[in-house]
PDB file of N, CA and C in Angstrom:
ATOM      1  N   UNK A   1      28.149  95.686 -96.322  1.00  0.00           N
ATOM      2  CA  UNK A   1      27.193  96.377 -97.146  1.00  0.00           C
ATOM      3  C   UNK A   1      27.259  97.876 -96.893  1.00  0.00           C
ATOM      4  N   UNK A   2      26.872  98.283 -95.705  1.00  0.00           N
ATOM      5  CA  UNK A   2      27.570  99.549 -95.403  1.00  0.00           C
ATOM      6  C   UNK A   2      28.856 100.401 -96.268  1.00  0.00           C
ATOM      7  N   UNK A   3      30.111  99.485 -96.028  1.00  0.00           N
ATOM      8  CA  UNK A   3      31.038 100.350 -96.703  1.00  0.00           C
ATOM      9  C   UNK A   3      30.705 100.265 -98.404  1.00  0.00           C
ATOM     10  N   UNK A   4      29.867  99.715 -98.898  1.00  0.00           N
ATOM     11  CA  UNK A   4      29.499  99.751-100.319  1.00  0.00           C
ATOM     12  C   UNK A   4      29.056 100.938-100.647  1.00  0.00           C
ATOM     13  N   UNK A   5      27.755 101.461 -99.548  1.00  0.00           N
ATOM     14  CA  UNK A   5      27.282 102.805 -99.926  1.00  0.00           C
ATOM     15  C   UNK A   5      27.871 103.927 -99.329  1.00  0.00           C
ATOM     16  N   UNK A   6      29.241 103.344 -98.383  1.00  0.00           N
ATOM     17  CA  UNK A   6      29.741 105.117 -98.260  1.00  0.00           C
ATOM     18  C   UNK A   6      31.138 105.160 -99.662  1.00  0.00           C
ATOM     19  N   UNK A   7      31.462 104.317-100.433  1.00  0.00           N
ATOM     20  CA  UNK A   7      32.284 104.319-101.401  1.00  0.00           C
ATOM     21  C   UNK A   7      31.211 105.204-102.362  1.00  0.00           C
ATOM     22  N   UNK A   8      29.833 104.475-102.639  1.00  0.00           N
ATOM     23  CA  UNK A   8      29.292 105.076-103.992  1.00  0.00           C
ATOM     24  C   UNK A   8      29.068 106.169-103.585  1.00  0.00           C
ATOM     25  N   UNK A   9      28.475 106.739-102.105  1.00  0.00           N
ATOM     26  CA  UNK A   9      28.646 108.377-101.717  1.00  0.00           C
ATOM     27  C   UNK A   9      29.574 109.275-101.897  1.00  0.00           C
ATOM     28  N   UNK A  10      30.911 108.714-102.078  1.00  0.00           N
ATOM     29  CA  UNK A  10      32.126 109.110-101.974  1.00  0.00           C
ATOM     30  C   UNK A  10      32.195 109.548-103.482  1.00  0.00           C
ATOM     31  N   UNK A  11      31.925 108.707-104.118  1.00  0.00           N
ATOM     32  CA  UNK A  11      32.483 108.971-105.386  1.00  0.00           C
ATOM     33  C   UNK A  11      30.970 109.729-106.124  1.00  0.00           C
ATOM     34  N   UNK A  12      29.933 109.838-105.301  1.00  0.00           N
ATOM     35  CA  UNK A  12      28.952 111.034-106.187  1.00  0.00           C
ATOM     36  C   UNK A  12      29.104 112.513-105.617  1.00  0.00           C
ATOM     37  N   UNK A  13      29.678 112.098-104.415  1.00  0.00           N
ATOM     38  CA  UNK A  13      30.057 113.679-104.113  1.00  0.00           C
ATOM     39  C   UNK A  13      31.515 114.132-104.481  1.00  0.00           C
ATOM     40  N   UNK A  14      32.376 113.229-105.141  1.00  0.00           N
ATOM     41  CA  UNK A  14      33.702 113.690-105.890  1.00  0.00           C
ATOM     42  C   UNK A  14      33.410 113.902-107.483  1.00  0.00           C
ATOM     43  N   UNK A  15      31.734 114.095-107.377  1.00  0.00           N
ATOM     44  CA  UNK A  15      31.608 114.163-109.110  1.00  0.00           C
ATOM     45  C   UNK A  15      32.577 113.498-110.192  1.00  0.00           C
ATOM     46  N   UNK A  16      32.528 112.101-109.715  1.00  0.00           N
ATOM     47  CA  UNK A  16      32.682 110.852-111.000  1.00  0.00           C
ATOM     48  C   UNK A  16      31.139 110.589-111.064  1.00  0.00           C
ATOM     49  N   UNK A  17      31.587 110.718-112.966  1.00  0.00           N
ATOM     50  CA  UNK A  17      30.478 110.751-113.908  1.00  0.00           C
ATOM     51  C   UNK A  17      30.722 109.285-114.494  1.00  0.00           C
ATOM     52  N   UNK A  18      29.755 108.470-114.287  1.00  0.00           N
ATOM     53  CA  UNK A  18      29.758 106.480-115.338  1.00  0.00           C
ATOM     54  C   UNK A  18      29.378 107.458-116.629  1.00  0.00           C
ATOM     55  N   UNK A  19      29.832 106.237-117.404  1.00  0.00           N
ATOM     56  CA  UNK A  19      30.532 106.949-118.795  1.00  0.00           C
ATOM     57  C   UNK A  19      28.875 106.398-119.075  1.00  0.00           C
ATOM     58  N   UNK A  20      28.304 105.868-118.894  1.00  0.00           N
ATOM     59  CA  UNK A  20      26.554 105.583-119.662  1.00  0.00           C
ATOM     60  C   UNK A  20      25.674 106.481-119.421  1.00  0.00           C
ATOM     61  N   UNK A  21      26.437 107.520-117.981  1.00  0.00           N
ATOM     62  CA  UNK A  21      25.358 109.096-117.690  1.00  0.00           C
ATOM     63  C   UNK A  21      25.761 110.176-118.903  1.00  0.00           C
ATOM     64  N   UNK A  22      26.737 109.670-119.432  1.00  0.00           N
ATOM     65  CA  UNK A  22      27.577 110.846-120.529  1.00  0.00           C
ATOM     66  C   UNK A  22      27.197 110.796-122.160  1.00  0.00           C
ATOM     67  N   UNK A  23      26.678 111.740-122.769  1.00  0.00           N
ATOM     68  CA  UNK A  23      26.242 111.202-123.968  1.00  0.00           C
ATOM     69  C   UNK A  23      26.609 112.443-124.670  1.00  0.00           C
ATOM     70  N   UNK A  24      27.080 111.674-125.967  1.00  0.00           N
ATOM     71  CA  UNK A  24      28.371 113.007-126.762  1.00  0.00           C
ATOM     72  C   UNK A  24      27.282 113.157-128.245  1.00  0.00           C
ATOM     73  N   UNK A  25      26.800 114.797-128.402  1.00  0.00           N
ATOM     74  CA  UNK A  25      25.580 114.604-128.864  1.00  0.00           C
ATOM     75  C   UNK A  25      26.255 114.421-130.375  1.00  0.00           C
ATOM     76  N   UNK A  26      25.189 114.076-131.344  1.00  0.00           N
ATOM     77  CA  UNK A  26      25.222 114.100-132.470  1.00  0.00           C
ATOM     78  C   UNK A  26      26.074 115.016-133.469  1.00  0.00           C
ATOM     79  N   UNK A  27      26.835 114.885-134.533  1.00  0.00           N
ATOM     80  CA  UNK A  27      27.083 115.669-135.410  1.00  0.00           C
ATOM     81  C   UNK A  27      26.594 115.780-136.771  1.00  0.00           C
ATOM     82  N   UNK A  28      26.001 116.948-137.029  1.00  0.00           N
ATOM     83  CA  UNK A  28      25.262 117.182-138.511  1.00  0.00           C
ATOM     84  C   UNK A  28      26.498 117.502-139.646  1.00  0.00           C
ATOM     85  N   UNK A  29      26.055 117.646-141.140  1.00  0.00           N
ATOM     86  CA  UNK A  29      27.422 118.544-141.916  1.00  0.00           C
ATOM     87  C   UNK A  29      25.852 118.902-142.923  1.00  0.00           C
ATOM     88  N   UNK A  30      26.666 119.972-143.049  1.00  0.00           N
ATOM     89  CA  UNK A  30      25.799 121.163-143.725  1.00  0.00           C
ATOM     90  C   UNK A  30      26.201 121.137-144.939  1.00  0.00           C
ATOM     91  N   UNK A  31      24.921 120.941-146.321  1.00  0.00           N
ATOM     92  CA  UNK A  31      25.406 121.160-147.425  1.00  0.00           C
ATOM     93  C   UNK A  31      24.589 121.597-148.150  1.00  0.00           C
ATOM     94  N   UNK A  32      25.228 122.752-149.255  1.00  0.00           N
ATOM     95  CA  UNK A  32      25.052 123.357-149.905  1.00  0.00           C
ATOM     96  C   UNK A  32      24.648 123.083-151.049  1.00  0.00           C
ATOM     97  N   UNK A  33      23.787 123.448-151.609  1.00  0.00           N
ATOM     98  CA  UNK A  33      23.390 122.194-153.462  1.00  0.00           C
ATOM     99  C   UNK A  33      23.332 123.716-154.684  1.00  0.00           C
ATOM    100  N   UNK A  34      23.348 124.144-155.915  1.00  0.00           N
ATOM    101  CA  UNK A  34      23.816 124.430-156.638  1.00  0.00           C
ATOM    102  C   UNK A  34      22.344 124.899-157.205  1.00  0.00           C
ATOM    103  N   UNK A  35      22.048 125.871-157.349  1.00  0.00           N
ATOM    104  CA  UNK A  35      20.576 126.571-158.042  1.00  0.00           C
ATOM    105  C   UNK A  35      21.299 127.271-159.164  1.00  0.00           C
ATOM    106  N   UNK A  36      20.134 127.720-160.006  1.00  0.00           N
ATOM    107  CA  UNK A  36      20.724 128.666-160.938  1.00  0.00           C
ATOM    108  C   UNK A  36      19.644 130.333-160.495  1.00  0.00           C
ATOM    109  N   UNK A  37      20.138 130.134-159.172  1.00  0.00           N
ATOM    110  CA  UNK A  37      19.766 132.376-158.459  1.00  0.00           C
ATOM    111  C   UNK A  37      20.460 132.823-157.981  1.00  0.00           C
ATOM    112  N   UNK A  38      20.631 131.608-157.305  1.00  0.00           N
ATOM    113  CA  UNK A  38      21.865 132.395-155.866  1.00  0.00           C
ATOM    114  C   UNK A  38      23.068 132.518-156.271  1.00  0.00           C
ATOM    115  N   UNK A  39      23.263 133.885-156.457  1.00  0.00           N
ATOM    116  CA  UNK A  39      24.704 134.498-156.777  1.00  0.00           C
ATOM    117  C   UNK A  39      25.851 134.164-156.047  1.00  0.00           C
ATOM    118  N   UNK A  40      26.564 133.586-156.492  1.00  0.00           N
ATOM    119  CA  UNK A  40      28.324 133.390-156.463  1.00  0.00           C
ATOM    120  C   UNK A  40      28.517 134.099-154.855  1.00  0.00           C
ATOM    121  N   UNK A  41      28.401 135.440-155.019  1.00  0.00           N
ATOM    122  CA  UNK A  41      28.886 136.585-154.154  1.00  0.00           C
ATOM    123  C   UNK A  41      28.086 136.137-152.742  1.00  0.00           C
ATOM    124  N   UNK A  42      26.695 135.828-152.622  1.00  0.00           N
ATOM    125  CA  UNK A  42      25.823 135.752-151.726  1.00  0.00           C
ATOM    126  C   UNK A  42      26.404 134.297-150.846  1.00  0.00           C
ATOM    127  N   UNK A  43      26.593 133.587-151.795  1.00  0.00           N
ATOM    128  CA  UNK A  43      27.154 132.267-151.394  1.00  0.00           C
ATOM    129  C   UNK A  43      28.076 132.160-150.295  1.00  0.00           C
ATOM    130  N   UNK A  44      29.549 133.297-150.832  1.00  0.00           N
ATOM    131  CA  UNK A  44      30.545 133.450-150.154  1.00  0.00           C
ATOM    132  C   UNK A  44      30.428 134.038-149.264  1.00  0.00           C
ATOM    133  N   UNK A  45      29.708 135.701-149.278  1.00  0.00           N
ATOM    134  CA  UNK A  45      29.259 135.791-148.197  1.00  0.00           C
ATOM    135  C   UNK A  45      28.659 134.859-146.569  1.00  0.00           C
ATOM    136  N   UNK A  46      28.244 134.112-147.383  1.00  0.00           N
ATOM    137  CA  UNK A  46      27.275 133.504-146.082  1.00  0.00           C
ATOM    138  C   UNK A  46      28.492 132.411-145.536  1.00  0.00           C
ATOM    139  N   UNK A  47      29.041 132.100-146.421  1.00  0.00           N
ATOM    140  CA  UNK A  47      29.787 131.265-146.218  1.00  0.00           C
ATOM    141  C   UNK A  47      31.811 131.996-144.786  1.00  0.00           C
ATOM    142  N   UNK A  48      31.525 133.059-145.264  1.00  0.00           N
ATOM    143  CA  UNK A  48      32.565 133.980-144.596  1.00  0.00           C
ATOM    144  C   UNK A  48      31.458 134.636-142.885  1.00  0.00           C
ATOM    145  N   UNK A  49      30.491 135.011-143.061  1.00  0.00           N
ATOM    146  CA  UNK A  49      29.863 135.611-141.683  1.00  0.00           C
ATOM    147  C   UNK A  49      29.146 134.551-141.243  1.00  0.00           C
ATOM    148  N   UNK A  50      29.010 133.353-141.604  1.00  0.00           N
ATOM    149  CA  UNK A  50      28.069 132.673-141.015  1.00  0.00           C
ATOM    150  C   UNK A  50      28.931 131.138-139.992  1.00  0.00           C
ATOM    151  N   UNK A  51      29.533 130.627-141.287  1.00  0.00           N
ATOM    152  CA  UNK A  51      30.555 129.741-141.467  1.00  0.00           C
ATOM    153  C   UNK A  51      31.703 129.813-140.543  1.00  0.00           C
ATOM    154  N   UNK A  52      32.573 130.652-140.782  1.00  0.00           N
ATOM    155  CA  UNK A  52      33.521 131.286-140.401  1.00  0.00           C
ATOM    156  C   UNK A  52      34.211 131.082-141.285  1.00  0.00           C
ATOM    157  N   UNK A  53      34.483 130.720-142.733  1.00  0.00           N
ATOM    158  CA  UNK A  53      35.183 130.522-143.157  1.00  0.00           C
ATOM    159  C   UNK A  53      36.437 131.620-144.000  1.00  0.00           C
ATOM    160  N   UNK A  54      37.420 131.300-144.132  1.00  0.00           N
ATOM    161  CA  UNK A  54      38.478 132.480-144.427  1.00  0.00           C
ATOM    162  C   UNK A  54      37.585 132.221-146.123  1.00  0.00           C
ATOM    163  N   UNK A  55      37.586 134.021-146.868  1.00  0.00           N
ATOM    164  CA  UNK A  55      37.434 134.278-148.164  1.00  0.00           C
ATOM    165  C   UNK A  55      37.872 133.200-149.258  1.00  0.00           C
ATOM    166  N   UNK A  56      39.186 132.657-149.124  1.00  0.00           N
ATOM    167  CA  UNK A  56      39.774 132.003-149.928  1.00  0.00           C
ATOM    168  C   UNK A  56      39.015 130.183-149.638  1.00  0.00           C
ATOM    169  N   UNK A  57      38.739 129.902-148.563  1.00  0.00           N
ATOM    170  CA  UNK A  57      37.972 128.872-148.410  1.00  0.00           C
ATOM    171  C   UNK A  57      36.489 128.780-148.950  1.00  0.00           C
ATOM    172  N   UNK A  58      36.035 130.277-148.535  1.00  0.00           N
ATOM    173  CA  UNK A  58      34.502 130.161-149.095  1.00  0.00           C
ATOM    174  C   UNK A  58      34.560 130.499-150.446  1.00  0.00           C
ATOM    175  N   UNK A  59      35.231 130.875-151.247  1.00  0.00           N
ATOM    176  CA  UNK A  59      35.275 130.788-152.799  1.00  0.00           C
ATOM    177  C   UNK A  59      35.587 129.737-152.995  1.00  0.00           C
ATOM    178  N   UNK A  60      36.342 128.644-152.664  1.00  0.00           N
ATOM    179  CA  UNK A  60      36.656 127.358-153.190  1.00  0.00           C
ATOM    180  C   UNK A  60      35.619 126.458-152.572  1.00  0.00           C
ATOM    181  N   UNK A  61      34.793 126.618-151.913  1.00  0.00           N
ATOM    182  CA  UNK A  61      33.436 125.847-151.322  1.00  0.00           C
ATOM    183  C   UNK A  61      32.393 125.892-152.247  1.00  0.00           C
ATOM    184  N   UNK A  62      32.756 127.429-152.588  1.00  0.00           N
ATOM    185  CA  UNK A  62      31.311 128.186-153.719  1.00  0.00           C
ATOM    186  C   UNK A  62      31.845 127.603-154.878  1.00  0.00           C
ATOM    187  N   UNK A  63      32.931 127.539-155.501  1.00  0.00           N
ATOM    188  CA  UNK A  63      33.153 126.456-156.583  1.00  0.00           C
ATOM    189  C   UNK A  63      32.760 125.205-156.670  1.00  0.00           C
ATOM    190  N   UNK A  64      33.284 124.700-155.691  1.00  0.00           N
ATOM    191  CA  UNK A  64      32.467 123.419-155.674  1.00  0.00           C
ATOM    192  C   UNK A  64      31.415 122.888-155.812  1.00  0.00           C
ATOM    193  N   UNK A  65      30.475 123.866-155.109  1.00  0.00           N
ATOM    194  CA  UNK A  65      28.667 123.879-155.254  1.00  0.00           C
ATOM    195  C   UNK A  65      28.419 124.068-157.101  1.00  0.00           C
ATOM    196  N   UNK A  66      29.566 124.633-157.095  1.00  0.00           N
ATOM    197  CA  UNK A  66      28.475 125.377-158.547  1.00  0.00           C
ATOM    198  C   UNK A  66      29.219 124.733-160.009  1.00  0.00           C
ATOM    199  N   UNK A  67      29.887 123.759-159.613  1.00  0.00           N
ATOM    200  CA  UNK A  67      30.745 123.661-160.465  1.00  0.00           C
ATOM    201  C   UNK A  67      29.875 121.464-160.501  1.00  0.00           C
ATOM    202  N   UNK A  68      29.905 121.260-159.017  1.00  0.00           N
ATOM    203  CA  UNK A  68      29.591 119.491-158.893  1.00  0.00           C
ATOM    204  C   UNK A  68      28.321 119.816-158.315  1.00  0.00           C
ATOM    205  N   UNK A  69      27.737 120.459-158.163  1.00  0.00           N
ATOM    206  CA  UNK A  69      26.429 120.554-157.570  1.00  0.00           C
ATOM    207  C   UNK A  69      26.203 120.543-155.952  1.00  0.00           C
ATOM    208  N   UNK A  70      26.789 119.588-154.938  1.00  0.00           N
ATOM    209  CA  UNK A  70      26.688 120.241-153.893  1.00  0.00           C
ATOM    210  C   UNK A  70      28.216 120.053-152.962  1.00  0.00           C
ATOM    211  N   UNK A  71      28.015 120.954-151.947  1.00  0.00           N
ATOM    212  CA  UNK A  71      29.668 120.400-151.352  1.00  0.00           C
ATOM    213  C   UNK A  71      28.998 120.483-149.262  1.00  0.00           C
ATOM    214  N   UNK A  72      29.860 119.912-149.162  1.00  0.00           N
ATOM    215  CA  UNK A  72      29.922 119.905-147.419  1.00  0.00           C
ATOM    216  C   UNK A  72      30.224 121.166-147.260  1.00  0.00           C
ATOM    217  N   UNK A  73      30.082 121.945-146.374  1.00  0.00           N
ATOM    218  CA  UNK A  73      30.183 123.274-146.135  1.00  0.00           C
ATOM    219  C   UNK A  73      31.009 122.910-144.802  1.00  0.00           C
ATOM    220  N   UNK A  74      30.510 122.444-143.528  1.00  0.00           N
ATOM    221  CA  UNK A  74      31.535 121.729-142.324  1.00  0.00           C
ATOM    222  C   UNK A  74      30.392 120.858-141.935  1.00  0.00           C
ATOM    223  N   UNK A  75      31.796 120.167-140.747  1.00  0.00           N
ATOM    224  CA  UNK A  75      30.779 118.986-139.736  1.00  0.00           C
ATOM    225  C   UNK A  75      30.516 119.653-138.609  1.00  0.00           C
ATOM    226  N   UNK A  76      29.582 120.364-137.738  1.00  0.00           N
ATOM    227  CA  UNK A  76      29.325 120.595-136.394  1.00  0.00           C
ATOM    228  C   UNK A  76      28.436 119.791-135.590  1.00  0.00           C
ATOM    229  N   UNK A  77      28.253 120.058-133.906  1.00  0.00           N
ATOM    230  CA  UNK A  77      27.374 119.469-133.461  1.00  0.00           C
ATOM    231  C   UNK A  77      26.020 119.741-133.925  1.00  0.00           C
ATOM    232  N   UNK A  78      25.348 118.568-133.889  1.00  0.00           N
ATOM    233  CA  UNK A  78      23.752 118.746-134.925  1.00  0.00           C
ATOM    234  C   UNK A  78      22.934 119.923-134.645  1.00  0.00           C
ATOM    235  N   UNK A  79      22.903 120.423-133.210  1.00  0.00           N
ATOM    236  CA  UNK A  79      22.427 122.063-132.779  1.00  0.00           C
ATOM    237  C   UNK A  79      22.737 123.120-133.791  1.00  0.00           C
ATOM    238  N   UNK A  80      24.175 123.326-133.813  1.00  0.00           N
ATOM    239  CA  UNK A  80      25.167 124.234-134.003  1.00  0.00           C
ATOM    240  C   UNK A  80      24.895 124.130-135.769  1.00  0.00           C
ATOM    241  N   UNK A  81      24.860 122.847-136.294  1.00  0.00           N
ATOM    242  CA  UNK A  81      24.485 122.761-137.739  1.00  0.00           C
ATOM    243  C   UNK A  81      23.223 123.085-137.953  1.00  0.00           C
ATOM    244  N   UNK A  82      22.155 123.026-137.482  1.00  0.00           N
ATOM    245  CA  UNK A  82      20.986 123.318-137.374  1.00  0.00           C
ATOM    246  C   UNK A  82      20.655 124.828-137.730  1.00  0.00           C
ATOM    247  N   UNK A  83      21.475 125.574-136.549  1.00  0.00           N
ATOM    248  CA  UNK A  83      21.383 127.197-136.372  1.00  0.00           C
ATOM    249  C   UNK A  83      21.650 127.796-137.230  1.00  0.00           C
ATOM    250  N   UNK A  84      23.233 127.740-138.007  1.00  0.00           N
ATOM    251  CA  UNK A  84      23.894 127.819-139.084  1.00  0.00           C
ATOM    252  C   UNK A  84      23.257 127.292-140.310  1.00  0.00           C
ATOM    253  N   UNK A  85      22.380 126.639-140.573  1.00  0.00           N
ATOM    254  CA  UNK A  85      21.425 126.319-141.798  1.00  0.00           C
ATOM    255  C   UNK A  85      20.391 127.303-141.806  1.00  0.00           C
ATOM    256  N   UNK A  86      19.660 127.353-140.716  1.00  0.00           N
ATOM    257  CA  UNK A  86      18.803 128.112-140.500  1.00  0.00           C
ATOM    258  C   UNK A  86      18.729 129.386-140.715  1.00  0.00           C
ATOM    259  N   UNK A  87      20.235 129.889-140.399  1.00  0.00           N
ATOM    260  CA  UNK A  87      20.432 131.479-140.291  1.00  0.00           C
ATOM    261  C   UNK A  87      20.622 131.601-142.166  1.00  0.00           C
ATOM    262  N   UNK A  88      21.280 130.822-142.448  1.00  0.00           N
ATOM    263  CA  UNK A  88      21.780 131.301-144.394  1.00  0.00           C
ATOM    264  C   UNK A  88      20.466 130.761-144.462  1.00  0.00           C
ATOM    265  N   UNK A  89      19.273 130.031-144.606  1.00  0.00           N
ATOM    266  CA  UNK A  89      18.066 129.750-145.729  1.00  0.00           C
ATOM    267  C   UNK A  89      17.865 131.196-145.458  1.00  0.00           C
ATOM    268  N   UNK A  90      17.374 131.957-143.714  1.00  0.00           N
ATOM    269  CA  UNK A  90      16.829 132.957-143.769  1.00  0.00           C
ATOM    270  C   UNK A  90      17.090 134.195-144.642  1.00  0.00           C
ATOM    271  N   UNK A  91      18.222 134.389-144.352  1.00  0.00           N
ATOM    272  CA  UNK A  91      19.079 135.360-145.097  1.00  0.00           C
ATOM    273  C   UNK A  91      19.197 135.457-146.860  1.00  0.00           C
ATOM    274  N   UNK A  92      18.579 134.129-147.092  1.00  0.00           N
ATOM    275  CA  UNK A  92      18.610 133.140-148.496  1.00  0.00           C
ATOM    276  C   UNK A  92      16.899 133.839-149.094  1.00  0.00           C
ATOM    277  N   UNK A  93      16.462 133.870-148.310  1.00  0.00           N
ATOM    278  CA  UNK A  93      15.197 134.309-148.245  1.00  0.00           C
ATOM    279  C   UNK A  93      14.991 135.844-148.501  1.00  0.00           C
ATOM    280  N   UNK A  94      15.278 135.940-147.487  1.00  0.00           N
ATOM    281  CA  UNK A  94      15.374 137.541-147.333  1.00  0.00           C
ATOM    282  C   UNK A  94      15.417 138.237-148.454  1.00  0.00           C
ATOM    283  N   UNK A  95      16.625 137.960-149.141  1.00  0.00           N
ATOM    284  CA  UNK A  95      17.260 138.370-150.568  1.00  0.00           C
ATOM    285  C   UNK A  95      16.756 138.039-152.084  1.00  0.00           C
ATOM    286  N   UNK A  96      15.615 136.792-151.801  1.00  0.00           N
ATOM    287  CA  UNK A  96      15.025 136.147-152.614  1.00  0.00           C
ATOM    288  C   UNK A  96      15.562 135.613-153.316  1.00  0.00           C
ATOM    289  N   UNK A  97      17.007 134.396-152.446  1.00  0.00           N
ATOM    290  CA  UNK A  97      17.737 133.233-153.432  1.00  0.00           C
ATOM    291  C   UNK A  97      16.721 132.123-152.722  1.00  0.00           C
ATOM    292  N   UNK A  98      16.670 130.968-153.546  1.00  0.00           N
ATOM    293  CA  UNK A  98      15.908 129.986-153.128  1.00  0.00           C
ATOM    294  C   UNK A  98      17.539 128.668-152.682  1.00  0.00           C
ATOM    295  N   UNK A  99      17.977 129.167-152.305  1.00  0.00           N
ATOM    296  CA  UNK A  99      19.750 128.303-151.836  1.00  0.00           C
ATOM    297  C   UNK A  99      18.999 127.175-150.913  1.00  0.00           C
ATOM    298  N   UNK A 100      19.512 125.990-151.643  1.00  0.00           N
ATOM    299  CA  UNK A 100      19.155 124.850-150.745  1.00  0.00           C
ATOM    300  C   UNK A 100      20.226 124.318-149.673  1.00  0.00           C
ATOM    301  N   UNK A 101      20.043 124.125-148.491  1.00  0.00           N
ATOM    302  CA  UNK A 101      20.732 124.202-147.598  1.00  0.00           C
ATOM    303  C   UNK A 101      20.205 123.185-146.578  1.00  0.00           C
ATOM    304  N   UNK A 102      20.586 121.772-146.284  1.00  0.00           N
ATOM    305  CA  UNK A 102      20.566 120.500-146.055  1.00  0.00           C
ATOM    306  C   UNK A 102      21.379 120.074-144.691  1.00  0.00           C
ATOM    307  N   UNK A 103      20.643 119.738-143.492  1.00  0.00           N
ATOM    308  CA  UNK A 103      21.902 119.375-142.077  1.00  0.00           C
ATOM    309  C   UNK A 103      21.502 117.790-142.240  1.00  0.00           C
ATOM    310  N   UNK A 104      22.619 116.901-142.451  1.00  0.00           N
ATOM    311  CA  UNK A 104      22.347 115.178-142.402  1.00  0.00           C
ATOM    312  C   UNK A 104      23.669 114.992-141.477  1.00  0.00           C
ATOM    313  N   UNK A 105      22.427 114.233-140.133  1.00  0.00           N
ATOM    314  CA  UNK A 105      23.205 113.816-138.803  1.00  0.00           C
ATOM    315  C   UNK A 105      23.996 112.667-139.540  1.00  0.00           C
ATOM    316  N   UNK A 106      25.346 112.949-138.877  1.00  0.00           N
ATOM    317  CA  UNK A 106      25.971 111.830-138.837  1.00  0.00           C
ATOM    318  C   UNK A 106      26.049 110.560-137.607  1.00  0.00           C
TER     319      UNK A 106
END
């Protein structure tokens, strides 16, 4: 019995992690839905400083919205999608577009 608990000592002070202490958090995807305010330009914008997305991606994202009504913008961790929603409604605001902007955990 002894050598049982100097093995499990062994291995909490070699920091092995049991895979049931480990939990891989959630991922959200952010999407964009199609108003008739929010300008084309504002779209891409947010979509280029916020997003990261290259110009030529966020115009073909902003098509999509405005063309089928809404598109995935990306998948991040549900935090990270959260922040990034948060920051374009504000900014959405700010400017007085009413841009609907949606995080559904996957």
């Amino acid at each position: 019995m002894a050598d049982l608990d100097k093995s499990e000592n062994s291995e909490a002070a070699a920091g092995v992690v049991d895979e049931a202490d480990y939990c891989i958090p959630p991922n959200g995807q952010v999407v964009f839905y199609n108003d008739d305010y929010t300008t084309k330009d504002f779209v891409v914008d947010v979509l280029v400083s916020v997003f990261y997305k290259s110009e030529a991606d966020a115009t073909g994202i902003m098509e999509t919205v405005h063309q089928i009504g809404s598109a995935v913008v990306g998948v991040y961790t549900y935090d990270i999608a959260v922040t990034r929603a948060s920051i374009t409604i504000k900014r959405a605001r700010e400017q007085g577009f009413p841009l609907r902007v949606e995080v559904q955990e996957l």
